[in-house]
C-alpha atoms as a PDB file:
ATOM      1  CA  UNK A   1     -23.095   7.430 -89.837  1.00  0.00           C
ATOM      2  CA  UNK A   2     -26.455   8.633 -87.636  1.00  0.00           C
ATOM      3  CA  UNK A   3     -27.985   5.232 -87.827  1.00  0.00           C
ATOM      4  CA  UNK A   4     -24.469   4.050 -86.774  1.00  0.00           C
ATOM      5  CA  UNK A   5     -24.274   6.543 -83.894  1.00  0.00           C
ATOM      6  CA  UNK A   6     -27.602   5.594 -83.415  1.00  0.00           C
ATOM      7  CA  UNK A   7     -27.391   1.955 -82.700  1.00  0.00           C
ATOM      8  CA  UNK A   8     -24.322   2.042 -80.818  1.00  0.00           C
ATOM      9  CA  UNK A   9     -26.266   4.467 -78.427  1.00  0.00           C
ATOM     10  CA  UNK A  10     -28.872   2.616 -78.007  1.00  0.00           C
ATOM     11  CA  UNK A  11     -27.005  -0.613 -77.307  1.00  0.00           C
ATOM     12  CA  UNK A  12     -24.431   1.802 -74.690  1.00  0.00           C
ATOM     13  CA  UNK A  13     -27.045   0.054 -71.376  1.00  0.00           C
ATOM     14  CA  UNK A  14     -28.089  -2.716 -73.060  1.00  0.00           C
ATOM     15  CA  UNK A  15     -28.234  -5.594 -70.989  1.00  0.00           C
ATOM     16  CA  UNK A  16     -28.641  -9.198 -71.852  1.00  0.00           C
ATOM     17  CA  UNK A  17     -31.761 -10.824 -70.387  1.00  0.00           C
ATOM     18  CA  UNK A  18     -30.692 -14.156 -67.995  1.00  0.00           C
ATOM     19  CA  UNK A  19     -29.209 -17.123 -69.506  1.00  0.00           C
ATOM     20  CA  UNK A  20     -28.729 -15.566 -72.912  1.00  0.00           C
ATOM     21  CA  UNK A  21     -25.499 -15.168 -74.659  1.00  0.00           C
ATOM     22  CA  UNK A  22     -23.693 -12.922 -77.042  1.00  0.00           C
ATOM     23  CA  UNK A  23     -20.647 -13.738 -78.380  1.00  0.00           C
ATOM     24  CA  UNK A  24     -17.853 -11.539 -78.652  1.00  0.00           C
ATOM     25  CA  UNK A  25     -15.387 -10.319 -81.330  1.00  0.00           C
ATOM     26  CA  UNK A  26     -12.113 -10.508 -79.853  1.00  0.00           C
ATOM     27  CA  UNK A  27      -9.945 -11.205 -82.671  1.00  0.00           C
ATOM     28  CA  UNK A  28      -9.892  -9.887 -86.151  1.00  0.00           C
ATOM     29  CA  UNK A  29     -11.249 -13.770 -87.335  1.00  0.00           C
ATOM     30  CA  UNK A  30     -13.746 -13.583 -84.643  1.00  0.00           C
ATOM     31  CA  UNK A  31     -12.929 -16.577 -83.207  1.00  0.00           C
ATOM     32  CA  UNK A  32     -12.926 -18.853 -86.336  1.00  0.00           C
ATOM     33  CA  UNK A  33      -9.666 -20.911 -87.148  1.00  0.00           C
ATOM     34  CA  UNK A  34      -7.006 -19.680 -89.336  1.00  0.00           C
ATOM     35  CA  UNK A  35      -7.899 -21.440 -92.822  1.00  0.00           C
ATOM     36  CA  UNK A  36      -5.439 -20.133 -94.932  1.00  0.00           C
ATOM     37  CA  UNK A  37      -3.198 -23.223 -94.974  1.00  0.00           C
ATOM     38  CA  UNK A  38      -5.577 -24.823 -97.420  1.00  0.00           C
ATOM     39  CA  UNK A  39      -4.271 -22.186-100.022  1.00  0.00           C
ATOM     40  CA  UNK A  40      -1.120 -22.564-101.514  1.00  0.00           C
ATOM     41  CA  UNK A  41      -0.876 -18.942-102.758  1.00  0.00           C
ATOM     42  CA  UNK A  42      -1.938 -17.153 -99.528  1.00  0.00           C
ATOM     43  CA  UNK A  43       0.862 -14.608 -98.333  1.00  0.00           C
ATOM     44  CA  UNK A  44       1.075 -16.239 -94.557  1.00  0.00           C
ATOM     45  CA  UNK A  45       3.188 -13.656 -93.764  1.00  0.00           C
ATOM     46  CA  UNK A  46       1.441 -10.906 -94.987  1.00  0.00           C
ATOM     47  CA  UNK A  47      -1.939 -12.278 -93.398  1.00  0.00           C
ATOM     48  CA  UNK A  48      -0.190 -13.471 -90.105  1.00  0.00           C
ATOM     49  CA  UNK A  49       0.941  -9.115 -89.527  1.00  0.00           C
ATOM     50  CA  UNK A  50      -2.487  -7.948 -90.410  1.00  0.00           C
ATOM     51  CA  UNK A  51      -3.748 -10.208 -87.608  1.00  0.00           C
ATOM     52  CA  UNK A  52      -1.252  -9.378 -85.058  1.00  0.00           C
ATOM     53  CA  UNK A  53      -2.151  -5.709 -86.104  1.00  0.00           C
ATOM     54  CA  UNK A  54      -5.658  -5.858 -85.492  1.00  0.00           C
ATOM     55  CA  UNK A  55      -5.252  -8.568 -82.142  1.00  0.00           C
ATOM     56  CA  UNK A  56      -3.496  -4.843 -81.034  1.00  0.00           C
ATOM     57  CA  UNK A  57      -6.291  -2.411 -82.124  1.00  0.00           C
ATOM     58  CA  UNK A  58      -9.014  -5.273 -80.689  1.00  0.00           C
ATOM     59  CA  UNK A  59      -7.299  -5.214 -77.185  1.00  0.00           C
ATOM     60  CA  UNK A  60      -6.824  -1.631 -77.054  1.00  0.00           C
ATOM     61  CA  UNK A  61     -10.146  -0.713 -77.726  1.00  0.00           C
ATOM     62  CA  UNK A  62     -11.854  -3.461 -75.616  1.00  0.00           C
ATOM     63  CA  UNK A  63      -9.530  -1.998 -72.845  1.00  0.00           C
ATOM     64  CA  UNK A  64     -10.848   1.308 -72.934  1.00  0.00           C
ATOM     65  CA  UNK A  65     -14.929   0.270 -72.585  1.00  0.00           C
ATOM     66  CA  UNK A  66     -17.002  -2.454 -71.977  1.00  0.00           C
ATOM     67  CA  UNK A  67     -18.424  -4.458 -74.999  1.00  0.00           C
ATOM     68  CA  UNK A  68     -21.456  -3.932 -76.426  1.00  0.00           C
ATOM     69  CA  UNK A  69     -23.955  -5.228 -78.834  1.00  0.00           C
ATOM     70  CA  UNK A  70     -22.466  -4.156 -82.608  1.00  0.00           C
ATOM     71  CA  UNK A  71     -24.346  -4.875 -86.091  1.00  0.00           C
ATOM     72  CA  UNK A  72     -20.138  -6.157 -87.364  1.00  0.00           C
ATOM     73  CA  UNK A  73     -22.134  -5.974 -91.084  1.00  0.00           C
ATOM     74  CA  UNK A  74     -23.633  -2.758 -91.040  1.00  0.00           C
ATOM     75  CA  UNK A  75     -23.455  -1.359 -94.929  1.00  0.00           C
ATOM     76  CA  UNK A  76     -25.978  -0.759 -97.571  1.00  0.00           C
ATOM     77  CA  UNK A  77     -26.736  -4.067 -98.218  1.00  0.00           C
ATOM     78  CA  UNK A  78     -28.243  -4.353 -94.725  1.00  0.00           C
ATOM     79  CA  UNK A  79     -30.409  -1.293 -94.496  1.00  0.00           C
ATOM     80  CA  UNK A  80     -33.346   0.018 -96.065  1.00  0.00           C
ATOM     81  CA  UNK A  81     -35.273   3.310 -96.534  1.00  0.00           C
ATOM     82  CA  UNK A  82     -38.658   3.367 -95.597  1.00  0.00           C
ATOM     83  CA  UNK A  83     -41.503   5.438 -95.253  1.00  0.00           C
ATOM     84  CA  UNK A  84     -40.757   6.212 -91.387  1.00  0.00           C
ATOM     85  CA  UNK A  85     -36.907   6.304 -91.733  1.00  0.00           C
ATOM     86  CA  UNK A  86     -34.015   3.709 -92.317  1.00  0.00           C
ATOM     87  CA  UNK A  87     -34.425  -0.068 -91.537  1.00  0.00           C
ATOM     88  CA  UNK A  88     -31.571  -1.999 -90.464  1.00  0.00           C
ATOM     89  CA  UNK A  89     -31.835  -6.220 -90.657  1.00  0.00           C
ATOM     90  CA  UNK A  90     -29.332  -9.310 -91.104  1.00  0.00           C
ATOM     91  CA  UNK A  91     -27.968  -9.278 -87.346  1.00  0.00           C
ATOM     92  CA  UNK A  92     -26.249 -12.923 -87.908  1.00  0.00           C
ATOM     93  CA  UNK A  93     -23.125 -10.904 -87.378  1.00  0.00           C
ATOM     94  CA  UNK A  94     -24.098  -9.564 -84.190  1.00  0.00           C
ATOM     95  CA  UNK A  95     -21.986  -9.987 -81.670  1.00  0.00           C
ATOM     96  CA  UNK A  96     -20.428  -7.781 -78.543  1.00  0.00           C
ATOM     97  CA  UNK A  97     -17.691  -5.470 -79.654  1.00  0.00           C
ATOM     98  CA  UNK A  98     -16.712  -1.990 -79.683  1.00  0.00           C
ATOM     99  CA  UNK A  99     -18.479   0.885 -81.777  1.00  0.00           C
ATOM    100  CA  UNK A 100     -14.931   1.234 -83.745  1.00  0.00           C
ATOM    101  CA  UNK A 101     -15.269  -2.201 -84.903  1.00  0.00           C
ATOM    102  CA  UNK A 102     -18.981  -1.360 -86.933  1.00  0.00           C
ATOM    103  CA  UNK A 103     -17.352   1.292 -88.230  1.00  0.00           C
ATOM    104  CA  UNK A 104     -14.225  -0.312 -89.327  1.00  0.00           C
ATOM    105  CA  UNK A 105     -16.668  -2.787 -91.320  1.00  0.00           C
ATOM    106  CA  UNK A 106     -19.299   0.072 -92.772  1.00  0.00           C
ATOM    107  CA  UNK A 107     -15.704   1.810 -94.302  1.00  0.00           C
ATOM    108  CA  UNK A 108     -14.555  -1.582 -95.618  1.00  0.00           C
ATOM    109  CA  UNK A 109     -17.485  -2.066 -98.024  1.00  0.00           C
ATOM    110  CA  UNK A 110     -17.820   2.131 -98.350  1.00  0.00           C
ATOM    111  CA  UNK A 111     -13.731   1.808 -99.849  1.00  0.00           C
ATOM    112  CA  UNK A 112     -14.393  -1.515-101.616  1.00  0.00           C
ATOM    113  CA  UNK A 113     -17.661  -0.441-103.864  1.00  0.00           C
ATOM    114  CA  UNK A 114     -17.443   1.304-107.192  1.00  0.00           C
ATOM    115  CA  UNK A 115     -19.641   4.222-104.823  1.00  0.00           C
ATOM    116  CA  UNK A 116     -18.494   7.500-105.172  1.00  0.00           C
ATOM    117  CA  UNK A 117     -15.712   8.522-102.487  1.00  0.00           C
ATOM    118  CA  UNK A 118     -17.927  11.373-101.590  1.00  0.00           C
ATOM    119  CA  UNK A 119     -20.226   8.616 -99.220  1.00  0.00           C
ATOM    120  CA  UNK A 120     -16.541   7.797 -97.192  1.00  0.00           C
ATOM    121  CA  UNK A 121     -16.143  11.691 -96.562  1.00  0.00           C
ATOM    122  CA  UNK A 122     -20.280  12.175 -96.218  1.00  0.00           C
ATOM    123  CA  UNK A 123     -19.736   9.611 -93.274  1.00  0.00           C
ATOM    124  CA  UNK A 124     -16.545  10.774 -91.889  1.00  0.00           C
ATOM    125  CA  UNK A 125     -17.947  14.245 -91.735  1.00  0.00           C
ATOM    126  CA  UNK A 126     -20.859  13.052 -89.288  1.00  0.00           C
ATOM    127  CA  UNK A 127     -18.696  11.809 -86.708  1.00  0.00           C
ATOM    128  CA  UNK A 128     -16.624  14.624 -84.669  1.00  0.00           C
ATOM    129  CA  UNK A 129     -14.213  12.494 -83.336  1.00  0.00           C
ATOM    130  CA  UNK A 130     -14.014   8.096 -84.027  1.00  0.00           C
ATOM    131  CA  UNK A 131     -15.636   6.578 -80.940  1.00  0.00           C
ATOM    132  CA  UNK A 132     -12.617   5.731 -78.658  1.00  0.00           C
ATOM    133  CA  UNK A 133      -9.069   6.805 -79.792  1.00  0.00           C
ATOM    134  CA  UNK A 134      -9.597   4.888 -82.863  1.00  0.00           C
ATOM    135  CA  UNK A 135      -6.869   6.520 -85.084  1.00  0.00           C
ATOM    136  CA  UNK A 136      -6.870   6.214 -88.797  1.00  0.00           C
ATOM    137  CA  UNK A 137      -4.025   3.801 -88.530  1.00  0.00           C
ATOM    138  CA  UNK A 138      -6.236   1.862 -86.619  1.00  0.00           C
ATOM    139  CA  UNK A 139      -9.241   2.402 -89.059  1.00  0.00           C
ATOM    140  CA  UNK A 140      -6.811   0.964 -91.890  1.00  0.00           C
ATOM    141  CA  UNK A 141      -5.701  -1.936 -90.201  1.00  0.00           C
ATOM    142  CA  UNK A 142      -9.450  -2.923 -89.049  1.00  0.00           C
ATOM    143  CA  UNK A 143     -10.164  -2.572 -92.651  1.00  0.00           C
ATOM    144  CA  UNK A 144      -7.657  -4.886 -93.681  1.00  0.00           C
ATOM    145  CA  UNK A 145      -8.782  -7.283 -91.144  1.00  0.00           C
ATOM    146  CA  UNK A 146     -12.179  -7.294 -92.719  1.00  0.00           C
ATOM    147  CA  UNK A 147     -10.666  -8.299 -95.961  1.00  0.00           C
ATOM    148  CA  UNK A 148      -8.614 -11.369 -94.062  1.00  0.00           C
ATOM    149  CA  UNK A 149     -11.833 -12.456 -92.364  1.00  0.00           C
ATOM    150  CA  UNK A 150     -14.322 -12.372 -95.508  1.00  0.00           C
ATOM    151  CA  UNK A 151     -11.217 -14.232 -97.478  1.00  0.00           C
ATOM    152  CA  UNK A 152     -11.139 -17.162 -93.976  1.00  0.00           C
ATOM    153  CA  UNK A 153     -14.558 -17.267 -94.499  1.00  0.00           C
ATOM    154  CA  UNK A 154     -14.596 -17.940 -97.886  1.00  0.00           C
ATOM    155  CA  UNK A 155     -12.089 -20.806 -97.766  1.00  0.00           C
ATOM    156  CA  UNK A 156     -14.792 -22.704 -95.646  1.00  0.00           C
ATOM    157  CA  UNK A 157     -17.819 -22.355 -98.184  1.00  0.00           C
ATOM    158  CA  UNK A 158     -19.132 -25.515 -99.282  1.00  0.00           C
ATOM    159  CA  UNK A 159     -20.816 -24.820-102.366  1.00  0.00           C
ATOM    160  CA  UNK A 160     -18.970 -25.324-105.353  1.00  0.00           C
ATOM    161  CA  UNK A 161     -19.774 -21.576-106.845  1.00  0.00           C
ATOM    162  CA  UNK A 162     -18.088 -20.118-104.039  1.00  0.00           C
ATOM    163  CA  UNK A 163     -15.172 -22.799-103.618  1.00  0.00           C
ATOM    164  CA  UNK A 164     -14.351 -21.706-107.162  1.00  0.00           C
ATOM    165  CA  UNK A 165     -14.090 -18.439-106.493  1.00  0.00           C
ATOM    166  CA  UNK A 166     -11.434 -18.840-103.035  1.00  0.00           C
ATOM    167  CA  UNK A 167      -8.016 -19.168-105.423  1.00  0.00           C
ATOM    168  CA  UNK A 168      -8.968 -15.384-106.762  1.00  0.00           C
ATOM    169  CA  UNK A 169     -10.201 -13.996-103.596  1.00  0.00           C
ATOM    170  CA  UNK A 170      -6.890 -14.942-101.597  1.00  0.00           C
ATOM    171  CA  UNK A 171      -4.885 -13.535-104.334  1.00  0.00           C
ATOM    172  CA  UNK A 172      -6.932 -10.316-104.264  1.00  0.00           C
ATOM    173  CA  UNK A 173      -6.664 -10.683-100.632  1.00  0.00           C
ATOM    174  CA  UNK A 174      -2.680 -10.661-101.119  1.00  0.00           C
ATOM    175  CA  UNK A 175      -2.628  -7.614-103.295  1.00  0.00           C
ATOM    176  CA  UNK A 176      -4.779  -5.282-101.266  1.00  0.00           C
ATOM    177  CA  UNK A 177      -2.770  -6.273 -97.536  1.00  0.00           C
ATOM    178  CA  UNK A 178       0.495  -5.899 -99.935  1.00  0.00           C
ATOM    179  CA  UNK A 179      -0.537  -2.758-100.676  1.00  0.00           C
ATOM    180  CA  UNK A 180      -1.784  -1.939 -97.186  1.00  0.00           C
ATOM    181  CA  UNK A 181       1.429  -3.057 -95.233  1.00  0.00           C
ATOM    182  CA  UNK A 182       3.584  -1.307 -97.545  1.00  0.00           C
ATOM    183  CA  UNK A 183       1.332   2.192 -97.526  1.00  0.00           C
ATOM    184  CA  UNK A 184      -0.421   2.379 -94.644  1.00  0.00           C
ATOM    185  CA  UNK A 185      -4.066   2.349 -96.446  1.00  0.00           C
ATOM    186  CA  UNK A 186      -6.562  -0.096 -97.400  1.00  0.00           C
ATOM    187  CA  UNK A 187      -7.417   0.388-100.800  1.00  0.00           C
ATOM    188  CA  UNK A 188      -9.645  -1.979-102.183  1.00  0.00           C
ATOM    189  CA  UNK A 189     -10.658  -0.134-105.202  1.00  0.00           C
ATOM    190  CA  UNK A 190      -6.540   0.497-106.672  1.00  0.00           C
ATOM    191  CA  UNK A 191      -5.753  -2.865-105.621  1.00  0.00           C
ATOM    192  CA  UNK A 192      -7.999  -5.524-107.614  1.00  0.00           C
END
């Protein structure tokens, strides 16, 4: 949660140098097509809400501050210890956004690992308040969204490993938003 704080205050006056780009993230597929018609199990409906959902959160936070540079993949995979203090690397994902969007991705893959739920309330605990007026309805749904976009972005893998594993992913995917739309929470770990 400090190296998250961190980064998103050190990005707060960033400013890109002349000529160069950063793409933002201003919808919960960030900006890829909708690839779920090459499923025939996917839950269109269910997926379709989640989107709609998170389009709302999206706008309402991007309408409260100006974008700026997020990790959008920030989680333990991505950052190392070292002697001097943490190291943070893969920034493909980089892109403008809003603080509440990093840390609707580092709570995805906190909920979705077999960690202990003591690291979700260890980072909760070292924010006072979400950045913005991120609610935990919000939180939820850009949770869900995360598990929409990593399912899209499975569907358009090329290697055979992965294609093989897109039928099982998009019915996981259809379990855990079932069990988000109807309760209100994203759990990952209840919903396999």
């Amino acid at each position: 949660a400090r190296l998250s704080q961190a980064l998103h205050k050190a990005t707060q006056d960033f400013h890109l140098p002349p000529g160069a780009e950063m793409r933002p993230v201003l919808d919960p597929l960030d900006g890829f097509p909708y690839r779920f018609d090459a499923v025939a199990h996917a839950d269109h409906g269910a997926i379709r809400e989640v989107l709609t959902r998170g389009q709302i959160v999206i706008d309402r936070l991007y309408a409260q501050q100006k974008p700026i540079p997020i990790h959008h993949d920030l989680h333990f995979s991505n950052v190392r210890r070292t002697k001097t203090g943490l190291a943070v690397f893969d920034f493909d994902d980089c892109r403008l956004g809003h603080p509440a969007q990093d840390i609707g991705v580092t709570m995805f893959y906190l909920r979705r690992t077999a960690y202990d739920p003591a690291l979700e309330a260890a980072y909760r605990a070292e924010f006072e308040a979400w950045p913005g007026d991120l609610t935990e309805d919000d939180l939820e749904t850009l949770m869900a969204c995360r598990q929409v976009l990593l399912a899209n972005d499975l569907i358009a893998s090329i290697t055979a490993d992965l294609q093989a594993e897109v039928q099982q992913y998009v019915q996981t995917t259809n379990s855990r938003l079932h069990y988000f739309l109807r309760t209100g929470r994203f759990e990952p770990r209840a919903v396999t």
